[in-house]
N, C-alpha and C. Protein backbone atom coordinates (compact mmCIF):
# COMPACT_ATOMS: atom_id res chain seq x y z
N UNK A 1 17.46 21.41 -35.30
CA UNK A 1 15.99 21.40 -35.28
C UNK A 1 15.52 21.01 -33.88
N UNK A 2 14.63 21.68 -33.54
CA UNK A 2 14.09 21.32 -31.47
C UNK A 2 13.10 20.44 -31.78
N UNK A 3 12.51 19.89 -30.85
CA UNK A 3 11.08 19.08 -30.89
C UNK A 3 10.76 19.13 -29.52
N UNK A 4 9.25 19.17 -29.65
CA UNK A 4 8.75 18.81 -28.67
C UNK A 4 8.32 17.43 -28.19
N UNK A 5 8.48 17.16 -26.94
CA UNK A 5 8.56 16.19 -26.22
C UNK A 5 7.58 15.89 -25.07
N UNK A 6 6.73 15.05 -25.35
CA UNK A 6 5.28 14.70 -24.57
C UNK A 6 5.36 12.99 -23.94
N UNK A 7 4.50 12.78 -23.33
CA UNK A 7 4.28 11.65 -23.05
C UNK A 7 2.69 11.21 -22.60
N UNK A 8 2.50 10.06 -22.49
CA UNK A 8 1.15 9.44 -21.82
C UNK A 8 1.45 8.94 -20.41
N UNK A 9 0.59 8.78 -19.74
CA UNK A 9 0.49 8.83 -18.33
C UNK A 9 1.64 6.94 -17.42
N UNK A 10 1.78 7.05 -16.84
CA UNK A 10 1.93 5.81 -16.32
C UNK A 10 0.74 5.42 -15.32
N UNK A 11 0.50 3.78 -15.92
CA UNK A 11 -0.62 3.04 -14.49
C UNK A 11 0.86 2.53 -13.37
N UNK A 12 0.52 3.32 -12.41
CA UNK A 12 1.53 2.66 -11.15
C UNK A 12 0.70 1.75 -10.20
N UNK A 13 1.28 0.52 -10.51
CA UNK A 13 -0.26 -0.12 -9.51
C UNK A 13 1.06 -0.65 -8.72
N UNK A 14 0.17 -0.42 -7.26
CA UNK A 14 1.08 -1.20 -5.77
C UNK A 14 0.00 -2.29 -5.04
N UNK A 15 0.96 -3.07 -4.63
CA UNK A 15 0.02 -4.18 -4.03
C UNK A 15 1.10 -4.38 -2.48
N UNK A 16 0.68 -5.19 -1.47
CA UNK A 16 1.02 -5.35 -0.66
C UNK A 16 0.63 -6.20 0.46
N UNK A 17 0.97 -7.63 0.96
CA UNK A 17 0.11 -7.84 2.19
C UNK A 17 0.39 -7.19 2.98
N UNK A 18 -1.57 -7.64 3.75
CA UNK A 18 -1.46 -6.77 4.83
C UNK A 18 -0.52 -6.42 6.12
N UNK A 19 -0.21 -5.38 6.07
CA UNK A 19 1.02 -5.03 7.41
C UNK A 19 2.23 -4.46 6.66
N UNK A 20 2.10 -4.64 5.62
CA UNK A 20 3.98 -4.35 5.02
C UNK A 20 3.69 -3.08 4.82
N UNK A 21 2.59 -1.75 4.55
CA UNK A 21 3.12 -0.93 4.55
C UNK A 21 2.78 0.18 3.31
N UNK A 22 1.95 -0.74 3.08
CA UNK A 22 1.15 -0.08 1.52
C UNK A 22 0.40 0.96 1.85
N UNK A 23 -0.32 1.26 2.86
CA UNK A 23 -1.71 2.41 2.77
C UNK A 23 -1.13 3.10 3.48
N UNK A 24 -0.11 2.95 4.13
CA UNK A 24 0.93 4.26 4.88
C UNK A 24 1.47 5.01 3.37
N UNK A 25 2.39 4.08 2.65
CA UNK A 25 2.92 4.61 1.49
C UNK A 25 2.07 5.29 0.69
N UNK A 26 0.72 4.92 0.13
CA UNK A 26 0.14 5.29 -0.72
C UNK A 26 -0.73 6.36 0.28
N UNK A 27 -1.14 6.76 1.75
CA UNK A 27 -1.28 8.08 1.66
C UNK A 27 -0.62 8.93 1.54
N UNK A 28 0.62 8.35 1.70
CA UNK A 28 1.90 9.60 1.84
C UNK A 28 1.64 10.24 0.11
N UNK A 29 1.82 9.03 -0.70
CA UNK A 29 1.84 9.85 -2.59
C UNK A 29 0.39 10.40 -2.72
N UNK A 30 -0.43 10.01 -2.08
CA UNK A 30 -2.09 10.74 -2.35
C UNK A 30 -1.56 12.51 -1.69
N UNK A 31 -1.24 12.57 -0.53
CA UNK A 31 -0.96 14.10 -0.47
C UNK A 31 -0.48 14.79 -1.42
N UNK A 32 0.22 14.47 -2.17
CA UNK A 32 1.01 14.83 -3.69
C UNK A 32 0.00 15.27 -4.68
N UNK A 33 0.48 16.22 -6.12
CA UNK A 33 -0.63 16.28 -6.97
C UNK A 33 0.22 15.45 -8.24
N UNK A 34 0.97 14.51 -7.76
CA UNK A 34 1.66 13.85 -8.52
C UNK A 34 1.22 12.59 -9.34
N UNK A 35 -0.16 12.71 -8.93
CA UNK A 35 -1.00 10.90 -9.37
C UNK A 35 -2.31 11.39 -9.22
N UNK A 36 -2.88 11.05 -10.11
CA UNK A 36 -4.64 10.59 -9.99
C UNK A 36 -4.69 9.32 -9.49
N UNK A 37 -5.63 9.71 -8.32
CA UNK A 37 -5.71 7.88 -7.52
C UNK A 37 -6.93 7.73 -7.71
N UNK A 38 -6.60 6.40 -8.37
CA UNK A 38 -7.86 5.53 -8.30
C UNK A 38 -9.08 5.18 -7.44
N UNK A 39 -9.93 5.40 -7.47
CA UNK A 39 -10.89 5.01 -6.64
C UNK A 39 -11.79 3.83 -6.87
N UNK A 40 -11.72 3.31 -6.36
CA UNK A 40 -12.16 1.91 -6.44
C UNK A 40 -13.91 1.32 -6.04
N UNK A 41 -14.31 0.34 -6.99
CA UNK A 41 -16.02 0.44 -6.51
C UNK A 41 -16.18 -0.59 -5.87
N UNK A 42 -16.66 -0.58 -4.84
CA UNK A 42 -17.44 -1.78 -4.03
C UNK A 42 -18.85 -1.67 -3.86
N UNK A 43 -19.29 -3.14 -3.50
CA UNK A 43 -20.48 -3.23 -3.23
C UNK A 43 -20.63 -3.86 -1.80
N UNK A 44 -19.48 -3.50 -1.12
CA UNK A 44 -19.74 -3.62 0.47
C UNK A 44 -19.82 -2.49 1.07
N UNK A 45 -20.78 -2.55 2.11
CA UNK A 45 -21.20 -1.15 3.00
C UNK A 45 -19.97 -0.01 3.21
N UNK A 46 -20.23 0.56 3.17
CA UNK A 46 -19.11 1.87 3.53
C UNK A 46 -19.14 1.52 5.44
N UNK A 47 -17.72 1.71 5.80
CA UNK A 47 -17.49 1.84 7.05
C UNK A 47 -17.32 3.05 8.01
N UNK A 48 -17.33 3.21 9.10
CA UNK A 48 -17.21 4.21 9.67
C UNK A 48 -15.85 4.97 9.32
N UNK A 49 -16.36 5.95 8.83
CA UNK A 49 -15.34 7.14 8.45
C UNK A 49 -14.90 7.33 7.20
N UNK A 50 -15.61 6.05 6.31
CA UNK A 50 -15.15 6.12 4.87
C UNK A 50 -15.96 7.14 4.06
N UNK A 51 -15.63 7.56 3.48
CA UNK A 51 -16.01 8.91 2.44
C UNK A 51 -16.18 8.60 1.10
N UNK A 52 -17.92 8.50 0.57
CA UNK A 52 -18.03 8.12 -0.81
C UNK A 52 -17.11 9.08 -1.58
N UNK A 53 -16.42 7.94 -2.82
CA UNK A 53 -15.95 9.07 -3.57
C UNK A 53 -14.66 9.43 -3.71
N UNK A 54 -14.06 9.14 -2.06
CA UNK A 54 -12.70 9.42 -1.80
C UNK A 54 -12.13 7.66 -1.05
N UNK A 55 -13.00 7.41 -0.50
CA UNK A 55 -12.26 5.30 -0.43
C UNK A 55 -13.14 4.94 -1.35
N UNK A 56 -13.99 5.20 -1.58
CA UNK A 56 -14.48 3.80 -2.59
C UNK A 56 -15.51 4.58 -2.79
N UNK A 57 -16.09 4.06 -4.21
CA UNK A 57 -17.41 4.34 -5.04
C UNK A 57 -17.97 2.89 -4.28
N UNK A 58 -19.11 3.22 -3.88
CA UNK A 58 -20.46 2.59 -3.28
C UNK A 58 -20.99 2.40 -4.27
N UNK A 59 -21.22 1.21 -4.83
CA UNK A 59 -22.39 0.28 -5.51
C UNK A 59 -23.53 -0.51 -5.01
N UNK A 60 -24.45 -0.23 -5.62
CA UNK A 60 -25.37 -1.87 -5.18
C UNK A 60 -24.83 -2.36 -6.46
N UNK A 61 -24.93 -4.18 -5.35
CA UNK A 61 -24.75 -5.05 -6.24
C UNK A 61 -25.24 -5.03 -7.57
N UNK A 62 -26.30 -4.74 -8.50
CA UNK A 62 -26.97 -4.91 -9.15
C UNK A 62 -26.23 -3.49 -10.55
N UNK A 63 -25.96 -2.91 -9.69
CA UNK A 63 -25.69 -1.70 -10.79
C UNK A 63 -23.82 -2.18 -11.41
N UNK A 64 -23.16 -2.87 -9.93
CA UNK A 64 -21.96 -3.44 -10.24
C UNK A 64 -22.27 -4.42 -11.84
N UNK A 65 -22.79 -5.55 -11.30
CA UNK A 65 -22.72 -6.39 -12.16
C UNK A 65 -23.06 -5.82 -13.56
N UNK A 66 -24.08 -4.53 -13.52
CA UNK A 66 -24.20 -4.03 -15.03
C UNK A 66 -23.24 -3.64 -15.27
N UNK A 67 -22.50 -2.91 -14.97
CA UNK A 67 -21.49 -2.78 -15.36
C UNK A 67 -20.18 -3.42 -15.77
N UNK A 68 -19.87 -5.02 -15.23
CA UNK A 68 -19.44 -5.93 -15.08
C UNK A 68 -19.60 -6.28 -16.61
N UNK A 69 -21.16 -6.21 -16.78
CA UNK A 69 -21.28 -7.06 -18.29
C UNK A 69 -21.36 -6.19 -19.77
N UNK A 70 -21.43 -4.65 -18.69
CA UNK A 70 -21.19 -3.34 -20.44
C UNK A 70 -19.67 -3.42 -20.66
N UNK A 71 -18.54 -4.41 -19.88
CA UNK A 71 -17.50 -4.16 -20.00
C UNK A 71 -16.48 -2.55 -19.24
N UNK A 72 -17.47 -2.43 -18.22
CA UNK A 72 -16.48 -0.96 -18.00
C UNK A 72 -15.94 -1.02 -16.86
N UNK A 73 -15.15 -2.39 -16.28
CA UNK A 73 -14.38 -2.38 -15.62
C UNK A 73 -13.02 -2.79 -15.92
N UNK A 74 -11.60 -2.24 -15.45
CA UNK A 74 -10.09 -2.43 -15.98
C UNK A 74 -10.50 -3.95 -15.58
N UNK A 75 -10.84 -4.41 -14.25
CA UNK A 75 -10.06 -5.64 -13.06
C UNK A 75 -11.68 -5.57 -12.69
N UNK A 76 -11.81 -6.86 -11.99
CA UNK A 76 -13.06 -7.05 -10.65
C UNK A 76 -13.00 -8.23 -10.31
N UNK A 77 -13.28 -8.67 -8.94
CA UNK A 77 -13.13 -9.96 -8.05
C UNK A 77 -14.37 -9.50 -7.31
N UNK A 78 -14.42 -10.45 -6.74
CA UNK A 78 -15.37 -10.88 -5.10
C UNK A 78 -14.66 -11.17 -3.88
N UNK A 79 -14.43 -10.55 -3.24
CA UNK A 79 -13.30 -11.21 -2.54
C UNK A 79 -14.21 -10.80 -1.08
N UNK A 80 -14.73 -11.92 -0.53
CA UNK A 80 -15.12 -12.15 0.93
C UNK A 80 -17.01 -11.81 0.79
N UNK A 81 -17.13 -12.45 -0.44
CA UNK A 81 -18.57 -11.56 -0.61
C UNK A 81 -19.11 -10.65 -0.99
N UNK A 82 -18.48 -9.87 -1.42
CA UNK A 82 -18.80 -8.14 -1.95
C UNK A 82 -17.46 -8.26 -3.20
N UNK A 83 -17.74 -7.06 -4.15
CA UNK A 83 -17.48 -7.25 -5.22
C UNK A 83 -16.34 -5.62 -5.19
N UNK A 84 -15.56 -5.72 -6.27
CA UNK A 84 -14.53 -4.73 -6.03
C UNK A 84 -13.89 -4.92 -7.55
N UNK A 85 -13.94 -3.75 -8.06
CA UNK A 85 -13.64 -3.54 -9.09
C UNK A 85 -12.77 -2.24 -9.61
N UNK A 86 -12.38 -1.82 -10.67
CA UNK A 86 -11.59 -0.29 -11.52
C UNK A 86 -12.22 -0.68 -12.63
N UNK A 87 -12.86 1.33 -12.47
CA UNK A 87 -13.82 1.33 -13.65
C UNK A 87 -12.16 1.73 -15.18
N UNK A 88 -12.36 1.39 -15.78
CA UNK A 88 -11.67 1.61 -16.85
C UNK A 88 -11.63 3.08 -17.34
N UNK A 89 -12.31 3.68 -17.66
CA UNK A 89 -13.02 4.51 -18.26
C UNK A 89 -12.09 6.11 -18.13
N UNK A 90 -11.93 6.55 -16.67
CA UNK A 90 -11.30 7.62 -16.03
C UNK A 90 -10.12 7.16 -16.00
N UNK A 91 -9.33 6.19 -16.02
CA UNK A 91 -7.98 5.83 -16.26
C UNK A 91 -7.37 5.91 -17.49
N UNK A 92 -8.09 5.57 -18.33
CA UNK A 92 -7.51 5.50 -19.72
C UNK A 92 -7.42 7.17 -20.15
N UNK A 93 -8.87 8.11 -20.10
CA UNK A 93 -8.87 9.49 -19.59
C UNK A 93 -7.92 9.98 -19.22
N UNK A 94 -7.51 9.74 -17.98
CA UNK A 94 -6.19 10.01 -17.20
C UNK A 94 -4.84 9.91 -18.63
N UNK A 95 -4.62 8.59 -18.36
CA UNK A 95 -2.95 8.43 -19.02
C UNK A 95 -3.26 8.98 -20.73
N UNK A 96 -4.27 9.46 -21.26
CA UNK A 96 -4.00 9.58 -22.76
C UNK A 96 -3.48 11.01 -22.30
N UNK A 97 -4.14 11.71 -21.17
CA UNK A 97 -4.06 13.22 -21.05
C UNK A 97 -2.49 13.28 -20.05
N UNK A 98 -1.55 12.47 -20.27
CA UNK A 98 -0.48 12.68 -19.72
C UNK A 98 -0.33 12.41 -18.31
N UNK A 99 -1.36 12.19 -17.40
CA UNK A 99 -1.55 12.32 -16.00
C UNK A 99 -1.11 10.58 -15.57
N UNK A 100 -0.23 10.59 -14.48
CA UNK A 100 -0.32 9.55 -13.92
C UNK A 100 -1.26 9.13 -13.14
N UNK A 101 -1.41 7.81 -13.11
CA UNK A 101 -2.66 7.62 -12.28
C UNK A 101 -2.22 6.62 -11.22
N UNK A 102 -2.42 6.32 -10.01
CA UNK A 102 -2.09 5.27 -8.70
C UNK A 102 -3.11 4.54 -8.63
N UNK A 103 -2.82 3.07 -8.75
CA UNK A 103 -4.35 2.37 -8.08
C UNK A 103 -3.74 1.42 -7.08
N UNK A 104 -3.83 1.41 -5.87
CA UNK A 104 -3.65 0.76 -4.71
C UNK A 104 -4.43 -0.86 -4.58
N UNK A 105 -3.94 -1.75 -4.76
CA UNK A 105 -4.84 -2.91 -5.54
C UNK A 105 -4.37 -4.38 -4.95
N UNK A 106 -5.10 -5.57 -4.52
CA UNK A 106 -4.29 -6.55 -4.32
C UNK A 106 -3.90 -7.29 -5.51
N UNK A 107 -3.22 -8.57 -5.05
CA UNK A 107 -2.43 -9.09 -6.02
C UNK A 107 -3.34 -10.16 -7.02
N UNK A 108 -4.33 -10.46 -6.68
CA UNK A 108 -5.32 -10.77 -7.61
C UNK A 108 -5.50 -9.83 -8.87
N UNK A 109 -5.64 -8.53 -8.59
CA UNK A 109 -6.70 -7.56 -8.92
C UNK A 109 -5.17 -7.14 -9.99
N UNK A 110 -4.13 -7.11 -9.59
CA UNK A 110 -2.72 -6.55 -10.01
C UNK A 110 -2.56 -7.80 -11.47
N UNK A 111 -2.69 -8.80 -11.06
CA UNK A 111 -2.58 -9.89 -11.78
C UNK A 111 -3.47 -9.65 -13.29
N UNK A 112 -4.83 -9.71 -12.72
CA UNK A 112 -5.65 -9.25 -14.01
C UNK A 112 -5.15 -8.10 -14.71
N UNK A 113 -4.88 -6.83 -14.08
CA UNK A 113 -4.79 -5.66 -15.04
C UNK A 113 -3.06 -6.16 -15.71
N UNK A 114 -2.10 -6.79 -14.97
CA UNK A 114 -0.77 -7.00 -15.80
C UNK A 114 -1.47 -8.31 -17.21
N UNK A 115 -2.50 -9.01 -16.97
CA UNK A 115 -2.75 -10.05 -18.34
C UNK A 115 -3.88 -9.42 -19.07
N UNK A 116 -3.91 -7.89 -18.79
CA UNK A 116 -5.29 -7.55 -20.18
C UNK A 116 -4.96 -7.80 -20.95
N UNK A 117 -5.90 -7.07 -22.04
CA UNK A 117 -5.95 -7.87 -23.59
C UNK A 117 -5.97 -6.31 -24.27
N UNK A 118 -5.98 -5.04 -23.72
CA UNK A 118 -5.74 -4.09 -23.82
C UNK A 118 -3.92 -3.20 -23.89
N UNK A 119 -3.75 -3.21 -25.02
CA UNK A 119 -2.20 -3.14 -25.15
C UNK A 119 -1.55 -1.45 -24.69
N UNK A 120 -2.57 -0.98 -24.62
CA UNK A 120 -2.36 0.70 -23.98
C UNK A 120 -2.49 0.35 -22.57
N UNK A 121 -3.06 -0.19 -21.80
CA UNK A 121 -2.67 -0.62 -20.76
C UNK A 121 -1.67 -1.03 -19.94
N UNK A 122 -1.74 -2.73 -20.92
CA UNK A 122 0.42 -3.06 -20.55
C UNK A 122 1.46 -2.07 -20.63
N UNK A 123 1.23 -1.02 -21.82
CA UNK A 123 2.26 -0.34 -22.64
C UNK A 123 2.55 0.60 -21.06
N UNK A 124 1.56 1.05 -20.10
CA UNK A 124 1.22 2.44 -19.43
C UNK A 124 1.75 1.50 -17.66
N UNK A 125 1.57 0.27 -17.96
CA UNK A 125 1.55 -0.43 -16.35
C UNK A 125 3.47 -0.52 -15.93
N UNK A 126 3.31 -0.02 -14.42
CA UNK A 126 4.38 -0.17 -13.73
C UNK A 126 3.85 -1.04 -12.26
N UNK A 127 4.20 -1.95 -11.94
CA UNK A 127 3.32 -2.80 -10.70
C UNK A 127 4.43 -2.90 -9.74
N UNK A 128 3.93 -2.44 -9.06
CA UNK A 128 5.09 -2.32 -7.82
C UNK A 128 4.36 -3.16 -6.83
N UNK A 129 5.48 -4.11 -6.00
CA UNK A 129 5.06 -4.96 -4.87
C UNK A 129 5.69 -4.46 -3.46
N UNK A 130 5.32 -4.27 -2.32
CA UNK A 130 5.57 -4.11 -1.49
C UNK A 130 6.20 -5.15 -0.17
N UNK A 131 7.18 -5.29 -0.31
CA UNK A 131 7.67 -6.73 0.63
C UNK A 131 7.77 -6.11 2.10
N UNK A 132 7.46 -7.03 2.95
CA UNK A 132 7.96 -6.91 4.46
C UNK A 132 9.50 -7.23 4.37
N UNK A 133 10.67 -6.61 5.15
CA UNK A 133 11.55 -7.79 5.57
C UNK A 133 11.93 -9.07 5.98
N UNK A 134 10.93 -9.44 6.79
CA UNK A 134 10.42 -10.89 7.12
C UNK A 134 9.21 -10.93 8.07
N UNK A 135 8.72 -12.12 7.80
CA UNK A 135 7.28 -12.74 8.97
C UNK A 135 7.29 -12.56 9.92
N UNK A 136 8.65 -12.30 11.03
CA UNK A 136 8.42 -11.72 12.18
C UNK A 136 8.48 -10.34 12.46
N UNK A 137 8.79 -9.45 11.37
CA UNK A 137 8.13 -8.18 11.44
C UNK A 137 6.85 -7.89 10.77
N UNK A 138 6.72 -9.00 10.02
CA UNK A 138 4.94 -8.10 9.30
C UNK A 138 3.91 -8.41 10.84
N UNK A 139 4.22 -10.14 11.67
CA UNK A 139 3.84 -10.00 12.96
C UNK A 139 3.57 -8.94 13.86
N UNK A 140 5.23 -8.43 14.32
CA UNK A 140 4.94 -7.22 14.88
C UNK A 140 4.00 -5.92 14.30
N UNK A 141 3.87 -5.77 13.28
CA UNK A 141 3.77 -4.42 12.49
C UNK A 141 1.79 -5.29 12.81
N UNK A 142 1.61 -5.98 12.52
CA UNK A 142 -0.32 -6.23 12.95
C UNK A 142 -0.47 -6.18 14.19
N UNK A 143 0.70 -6.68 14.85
CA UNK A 143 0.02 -6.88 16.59
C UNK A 143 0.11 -5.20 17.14
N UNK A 144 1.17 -4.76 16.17
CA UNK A 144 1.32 -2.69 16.95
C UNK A 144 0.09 -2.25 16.75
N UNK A 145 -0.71 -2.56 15.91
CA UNK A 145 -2.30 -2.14 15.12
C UNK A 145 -2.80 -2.67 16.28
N UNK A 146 -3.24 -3.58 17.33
CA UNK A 146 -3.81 -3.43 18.03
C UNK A 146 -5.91 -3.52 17.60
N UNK A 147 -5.85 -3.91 16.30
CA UNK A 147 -7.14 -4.03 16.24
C UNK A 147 -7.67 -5.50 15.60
N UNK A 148 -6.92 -5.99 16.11
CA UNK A 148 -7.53 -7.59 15.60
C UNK A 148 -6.77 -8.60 16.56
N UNK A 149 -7.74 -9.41 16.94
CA UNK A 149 -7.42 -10.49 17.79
C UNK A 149 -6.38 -11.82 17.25
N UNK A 150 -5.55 -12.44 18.43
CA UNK A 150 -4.64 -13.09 17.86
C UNK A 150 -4.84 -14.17 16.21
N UNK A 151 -5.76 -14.84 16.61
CA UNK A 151 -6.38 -15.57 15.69
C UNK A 151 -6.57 -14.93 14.42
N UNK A 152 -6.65 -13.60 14.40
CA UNK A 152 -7.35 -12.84 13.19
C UNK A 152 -5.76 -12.73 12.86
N UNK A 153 -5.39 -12.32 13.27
CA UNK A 153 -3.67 -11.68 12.84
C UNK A 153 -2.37 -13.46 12.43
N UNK A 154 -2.95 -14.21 12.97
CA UNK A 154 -2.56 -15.72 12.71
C UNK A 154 -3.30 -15.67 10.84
N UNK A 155 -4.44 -15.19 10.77
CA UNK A 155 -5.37 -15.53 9.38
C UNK A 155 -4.35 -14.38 8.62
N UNK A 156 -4.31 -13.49 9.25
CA UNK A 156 -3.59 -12.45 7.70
C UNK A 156 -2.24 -12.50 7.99
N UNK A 157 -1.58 -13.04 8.44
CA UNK A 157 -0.38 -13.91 8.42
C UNK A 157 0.02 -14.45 7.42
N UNK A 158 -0.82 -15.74 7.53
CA UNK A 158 -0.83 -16.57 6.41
C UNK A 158 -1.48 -16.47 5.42
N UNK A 159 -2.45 -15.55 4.86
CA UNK A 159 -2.52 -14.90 3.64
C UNK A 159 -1.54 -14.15 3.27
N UNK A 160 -1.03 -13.41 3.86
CA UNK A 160 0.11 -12.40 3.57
C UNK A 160 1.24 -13.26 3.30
N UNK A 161 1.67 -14.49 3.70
CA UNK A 161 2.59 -15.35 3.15
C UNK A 161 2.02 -15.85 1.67
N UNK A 162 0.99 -16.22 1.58
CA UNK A 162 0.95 -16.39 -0.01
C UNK A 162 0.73 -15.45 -0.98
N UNK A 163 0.31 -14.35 -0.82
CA UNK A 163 0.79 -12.97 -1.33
C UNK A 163 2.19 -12.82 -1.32
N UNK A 164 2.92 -12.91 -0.48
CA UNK A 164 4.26 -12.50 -0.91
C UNK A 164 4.62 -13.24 -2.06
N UNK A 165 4.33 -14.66 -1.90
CA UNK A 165 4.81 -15.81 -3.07
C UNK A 165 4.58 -15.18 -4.61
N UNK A 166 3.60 -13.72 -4.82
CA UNK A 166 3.43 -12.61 -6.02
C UNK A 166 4.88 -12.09 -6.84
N UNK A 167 5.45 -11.95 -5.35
CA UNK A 167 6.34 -10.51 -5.15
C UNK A 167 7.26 -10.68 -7.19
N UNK A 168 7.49 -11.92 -7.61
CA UNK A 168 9.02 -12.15 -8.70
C UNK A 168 7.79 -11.25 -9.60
N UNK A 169 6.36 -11.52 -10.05
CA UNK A 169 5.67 -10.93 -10.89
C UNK A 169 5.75 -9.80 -11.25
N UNK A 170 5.95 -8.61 -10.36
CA UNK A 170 6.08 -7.56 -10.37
C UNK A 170 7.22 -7.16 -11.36
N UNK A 171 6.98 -6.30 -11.88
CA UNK A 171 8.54 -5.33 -12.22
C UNK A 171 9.13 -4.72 -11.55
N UNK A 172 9.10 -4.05 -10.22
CA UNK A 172 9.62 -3.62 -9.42
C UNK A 172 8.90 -4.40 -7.42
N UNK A 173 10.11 -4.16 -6.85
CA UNK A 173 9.82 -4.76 -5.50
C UNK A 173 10.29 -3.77 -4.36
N UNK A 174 9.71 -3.42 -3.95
CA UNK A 174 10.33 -2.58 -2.94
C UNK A 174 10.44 -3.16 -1.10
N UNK A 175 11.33 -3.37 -0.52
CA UNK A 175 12.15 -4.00 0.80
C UNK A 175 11.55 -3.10 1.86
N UNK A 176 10.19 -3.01 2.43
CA UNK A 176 9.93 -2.04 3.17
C UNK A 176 10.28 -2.18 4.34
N UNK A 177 10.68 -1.01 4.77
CA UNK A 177 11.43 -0.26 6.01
C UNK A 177 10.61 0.44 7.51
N UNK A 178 11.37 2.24 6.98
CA UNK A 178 9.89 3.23 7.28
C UNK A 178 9.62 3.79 6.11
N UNK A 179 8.71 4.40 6.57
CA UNK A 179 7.74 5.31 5.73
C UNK A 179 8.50 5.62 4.96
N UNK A 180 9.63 6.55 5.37
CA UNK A 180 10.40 7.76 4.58
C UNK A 180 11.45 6.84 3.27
N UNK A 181 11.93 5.79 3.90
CA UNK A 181 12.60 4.79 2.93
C UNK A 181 11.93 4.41 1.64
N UNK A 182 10.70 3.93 2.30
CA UNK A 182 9.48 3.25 0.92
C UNK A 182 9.04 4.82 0.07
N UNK A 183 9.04 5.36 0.57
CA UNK A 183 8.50 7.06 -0.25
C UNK A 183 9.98 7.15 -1.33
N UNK A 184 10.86 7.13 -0.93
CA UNK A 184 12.09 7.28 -1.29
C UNK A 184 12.30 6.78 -2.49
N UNK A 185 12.16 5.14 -2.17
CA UNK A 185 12.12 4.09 -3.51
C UNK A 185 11.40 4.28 -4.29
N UNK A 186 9.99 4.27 -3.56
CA UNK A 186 9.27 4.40 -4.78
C UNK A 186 9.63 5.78 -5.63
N UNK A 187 9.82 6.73 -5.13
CA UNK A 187 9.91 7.90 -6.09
C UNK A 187 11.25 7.85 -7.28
N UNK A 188 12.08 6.69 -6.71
CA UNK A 188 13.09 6.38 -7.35
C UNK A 188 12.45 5.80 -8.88
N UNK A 189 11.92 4.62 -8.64
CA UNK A 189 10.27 3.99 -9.42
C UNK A 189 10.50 5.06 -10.28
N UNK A 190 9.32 5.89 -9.83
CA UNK A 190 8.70 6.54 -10.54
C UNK A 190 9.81 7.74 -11.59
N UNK A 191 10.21 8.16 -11.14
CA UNK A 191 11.31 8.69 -11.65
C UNK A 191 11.94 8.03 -13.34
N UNK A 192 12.74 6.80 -12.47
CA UNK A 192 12.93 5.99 -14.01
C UNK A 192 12.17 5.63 -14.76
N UNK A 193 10.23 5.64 -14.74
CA UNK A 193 9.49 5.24 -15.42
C UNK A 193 8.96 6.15 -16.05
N UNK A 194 9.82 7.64 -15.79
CA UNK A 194 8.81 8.91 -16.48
C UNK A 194 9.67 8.97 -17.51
N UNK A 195 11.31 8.60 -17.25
CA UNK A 195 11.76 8.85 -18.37
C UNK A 195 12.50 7.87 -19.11
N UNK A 196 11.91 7.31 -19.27
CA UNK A 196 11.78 5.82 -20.36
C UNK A 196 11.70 6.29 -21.61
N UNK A 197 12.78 6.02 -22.28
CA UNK A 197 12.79 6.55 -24.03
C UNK A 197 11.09 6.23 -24.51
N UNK A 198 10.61 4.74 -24.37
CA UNK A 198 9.19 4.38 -25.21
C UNK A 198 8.35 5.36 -24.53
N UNK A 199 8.03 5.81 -23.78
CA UNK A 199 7.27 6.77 -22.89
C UNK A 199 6.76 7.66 -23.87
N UNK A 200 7.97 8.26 -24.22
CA UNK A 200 8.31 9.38 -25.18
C UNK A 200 7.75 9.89 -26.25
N UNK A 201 6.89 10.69 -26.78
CA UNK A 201 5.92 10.92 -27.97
C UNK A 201 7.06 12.47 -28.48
N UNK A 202 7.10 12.31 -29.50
CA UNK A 202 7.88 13.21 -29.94
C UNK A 202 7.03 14.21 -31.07
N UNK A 203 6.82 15.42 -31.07
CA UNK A 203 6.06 16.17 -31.86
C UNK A 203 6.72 16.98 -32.70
């Protein structure tokens, strides 16, 4: 007797301090039609060159917080004054219809969506952490950026050291390298998480 064989989507959420290597990785899988990526809402100004829609959904504050309290966000923080959230809504959309979805997220934001209270969620989450090799290369890798002054790069230093202190949370950790290494792993990731017996819907 044959059967058919389906599945629901995976949430692949990656986190990373800054410098290790995350928004290199995650444009590399956005070129792909391998993931629906998340887009994320803020209610801080759009910057030069950012593209509503494609970095971030633009909120005013006011329409955020309604939304905040109809319940239609996965995650949301404040982080530096402005508000940042995942609308729920197009994700769940996403993984019932089989589609994986990417949300590029810090470890706050990673934290909340791994303790929902939503069990199709947990069931769908893969959280991948992104490690530097060590503090004197995530150093080098901010000072090659060239766009922040010593002092500033001393501050995400030492945030990025207590972010790493995340990394055991995760279910997966990835040892970043180059580019082509971290693409590598992760696809390794992803790979073993598509074909996970529970995954599996059998018709």
């Amino acid at each position: 007797m044959s059967s058919r064989f389906s599945r629901y989507g995976i949430l692949f959420v990656i986190s990373a301090p800054s410098g290790a290597g995350k928004t290199t990785l995650v444009d590399a899988l956005r070129k792909t039609s391998e993931f629906v990526y998340s887009v994320s809402c803020t209610t801080r100004p759009a910057r030069e060159g950012e593209a509503e829609g494609e970095d971030y959904q633009f909120l005013a504050e006011s329409e955020f917080t309604a939304r905040v309290r109809a319940g239609e966000f996965l995650e949301h923080a404040q982080v530096h004054g402005h508000y940042y959230g995942t609308l729920l809504k197009p994700i769940v959309e996403n993984l019932k219809n089989g589609r994986d979805v990417l949300i590029d997220i810090d470890t706050q934001g990673a934290a909340n969506i791994r303790t929902s209270k939503d069990e199709f969620i947990c069931q769908a989450l893969a959280d991948v952490f992104i490690m530097p090799p060590d503090v004197d290369e995530l150093r080098r890798r901010l000072t090659k950026r060239g766009t922040e002054t010593a002092e500033q790069i001393e501050a995400r230093l030492a945030a990025a050291i207590s972010e790493m202190e995340s990394w055991m949370k995760y279910r997966y950790t990835i040892i970043s390298r180059t580019t082509e290494e971290d693409l590598q792993k992760f696809r390794h990731i992803m790979n073993a998480e598509r074909y996970l017996s529970r995954r599996l819907i059998q018709k």
